[in-house]
C-alpha atoms as a PDB file:
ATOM      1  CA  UNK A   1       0.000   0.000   0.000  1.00  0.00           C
ATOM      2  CA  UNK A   2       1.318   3.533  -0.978  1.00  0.00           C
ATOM      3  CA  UNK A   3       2.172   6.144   1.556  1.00  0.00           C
ATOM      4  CA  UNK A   4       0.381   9.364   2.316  1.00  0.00           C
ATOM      5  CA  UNK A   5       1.876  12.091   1.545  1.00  0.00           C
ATOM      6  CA  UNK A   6       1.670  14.890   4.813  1.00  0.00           C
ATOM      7  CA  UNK A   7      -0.489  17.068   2.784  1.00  0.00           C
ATOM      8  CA  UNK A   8      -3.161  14.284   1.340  1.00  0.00           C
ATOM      9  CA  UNK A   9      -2.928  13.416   5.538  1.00  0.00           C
ATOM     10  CA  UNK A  10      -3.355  17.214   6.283  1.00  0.00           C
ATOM     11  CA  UNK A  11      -5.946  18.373   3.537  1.00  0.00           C
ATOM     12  CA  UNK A  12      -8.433  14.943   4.988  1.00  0.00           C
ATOM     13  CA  UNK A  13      -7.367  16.274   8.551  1.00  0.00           C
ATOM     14  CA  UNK A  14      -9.153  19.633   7.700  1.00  0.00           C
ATOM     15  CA  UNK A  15     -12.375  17.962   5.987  1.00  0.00           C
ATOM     16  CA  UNK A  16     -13.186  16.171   8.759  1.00  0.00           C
ATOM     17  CA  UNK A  17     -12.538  18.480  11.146  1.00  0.00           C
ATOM     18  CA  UNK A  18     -15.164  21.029   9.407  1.00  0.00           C
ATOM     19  CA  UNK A  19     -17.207  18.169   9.264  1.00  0.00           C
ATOM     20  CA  UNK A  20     -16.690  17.969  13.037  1.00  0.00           C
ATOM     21  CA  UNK A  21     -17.282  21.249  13.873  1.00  0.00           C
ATOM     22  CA  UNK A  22     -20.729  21.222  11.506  1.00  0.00           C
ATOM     23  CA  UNK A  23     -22.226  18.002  13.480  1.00  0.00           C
ATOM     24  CA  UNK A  24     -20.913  19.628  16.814  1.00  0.00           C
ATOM     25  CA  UNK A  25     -23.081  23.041  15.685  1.00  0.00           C
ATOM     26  CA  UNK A  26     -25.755  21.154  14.911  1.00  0.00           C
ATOM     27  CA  UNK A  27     -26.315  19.035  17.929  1.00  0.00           C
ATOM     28  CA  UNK A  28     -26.546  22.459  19.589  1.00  0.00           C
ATOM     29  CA  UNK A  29     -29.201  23.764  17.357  1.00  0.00           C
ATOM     30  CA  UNK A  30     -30.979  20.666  18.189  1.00  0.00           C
ATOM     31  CA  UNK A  31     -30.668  21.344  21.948  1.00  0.00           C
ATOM     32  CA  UNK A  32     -31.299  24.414  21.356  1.00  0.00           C
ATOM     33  CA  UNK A  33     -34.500  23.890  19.208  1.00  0.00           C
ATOM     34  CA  UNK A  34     -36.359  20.937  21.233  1.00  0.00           C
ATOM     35  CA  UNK A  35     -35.338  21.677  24.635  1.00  0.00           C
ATOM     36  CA  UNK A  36     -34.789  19.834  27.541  1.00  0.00           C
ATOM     37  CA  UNK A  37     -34.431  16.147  27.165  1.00  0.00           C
ATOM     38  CA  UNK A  38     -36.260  14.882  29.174  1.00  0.00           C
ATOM     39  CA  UNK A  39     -39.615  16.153  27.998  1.00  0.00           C
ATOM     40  CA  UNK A  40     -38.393  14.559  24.085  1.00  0.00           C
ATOM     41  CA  UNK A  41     -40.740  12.737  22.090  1.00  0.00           C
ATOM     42  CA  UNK A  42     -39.794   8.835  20.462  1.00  0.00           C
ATOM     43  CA  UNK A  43     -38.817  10.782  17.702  1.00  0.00           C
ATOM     44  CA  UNK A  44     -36.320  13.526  19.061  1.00  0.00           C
ATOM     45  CA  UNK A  45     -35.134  10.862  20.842  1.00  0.00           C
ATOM     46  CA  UNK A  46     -33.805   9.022  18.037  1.00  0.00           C
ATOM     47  CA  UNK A  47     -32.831  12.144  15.859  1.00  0.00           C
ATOM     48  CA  UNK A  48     -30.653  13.500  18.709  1.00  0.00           C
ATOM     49  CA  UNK A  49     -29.175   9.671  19.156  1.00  0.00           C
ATOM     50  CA  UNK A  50     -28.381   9.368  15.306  1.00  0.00           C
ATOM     51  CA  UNK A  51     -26.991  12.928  15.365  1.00  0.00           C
ATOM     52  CA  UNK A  52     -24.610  12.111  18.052  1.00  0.00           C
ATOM     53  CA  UNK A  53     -23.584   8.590  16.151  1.00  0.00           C
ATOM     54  CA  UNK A  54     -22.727  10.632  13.081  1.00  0.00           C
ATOM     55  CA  UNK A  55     -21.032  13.169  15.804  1.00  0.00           C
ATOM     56  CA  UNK A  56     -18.464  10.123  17.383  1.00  0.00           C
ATOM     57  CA  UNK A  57     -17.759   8.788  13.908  1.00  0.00           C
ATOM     58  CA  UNK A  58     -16.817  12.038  12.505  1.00  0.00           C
ATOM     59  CA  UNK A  59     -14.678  12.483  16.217  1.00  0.00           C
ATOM     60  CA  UNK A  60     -13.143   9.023  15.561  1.00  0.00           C
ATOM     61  CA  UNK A  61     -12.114  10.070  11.796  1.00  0.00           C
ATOM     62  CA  UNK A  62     -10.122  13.273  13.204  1.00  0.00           C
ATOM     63  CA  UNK A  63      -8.627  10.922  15.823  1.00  0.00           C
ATOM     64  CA  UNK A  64      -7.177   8.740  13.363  1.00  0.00           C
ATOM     65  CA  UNK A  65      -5.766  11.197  11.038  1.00  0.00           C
ATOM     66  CA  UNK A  66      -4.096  12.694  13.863  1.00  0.00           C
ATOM     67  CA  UNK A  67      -3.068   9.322  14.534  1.00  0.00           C
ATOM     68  CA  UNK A  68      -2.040   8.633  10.965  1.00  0.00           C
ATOM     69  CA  UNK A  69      -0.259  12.006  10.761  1.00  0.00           C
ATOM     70  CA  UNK A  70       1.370  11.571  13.928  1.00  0.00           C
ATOM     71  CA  UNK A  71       2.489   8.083  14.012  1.00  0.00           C
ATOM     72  CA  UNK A  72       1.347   8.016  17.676  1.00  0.00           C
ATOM     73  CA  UNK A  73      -1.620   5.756  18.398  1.00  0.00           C
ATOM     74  CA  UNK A  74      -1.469   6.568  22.418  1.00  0.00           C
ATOM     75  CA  UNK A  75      -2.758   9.943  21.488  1.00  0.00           C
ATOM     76  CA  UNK A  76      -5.871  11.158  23.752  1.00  0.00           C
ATOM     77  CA  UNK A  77      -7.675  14.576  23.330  1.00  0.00           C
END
């Protein structure tokens, strides 16, 4: 398998960490829009869940670009 150059590492880095901060925004909005949790609907329920599985997907992608770019897979943030 060919090796990644640092700036096809660096330019995914970037993508996914705009995609990061876009699902992060958008949980808020949905906080923000439906309210406390505890009063939620079946359905907001399982929006806000599948929001926050996108959200830890697109989290694990950064982590493992930073681990890729890095070389260090004892990296925590």
């Amino acid at each position: 398998m060919k090796k990644r150059t640092d700036k096809e590492i660096l330019d995914d880095l970037v993508a996914a960490v705009r995609e990061y901060e876009s699902l992060r925004d958008d949980e808020w909005d949905f906080q923000d829009k439906h309210g406390n949790s505890d009063f939620w609907d079946d359905w907001e329920q399982k929006a806000h869940d599948e929001l926050i599985d996108e959200l830890a997907a697109s989290y694990g992608k950064v982590k493992d670009l930073i681990i890729e770019a890095t070389g260090d897979a004892s990296i925590t943030f």
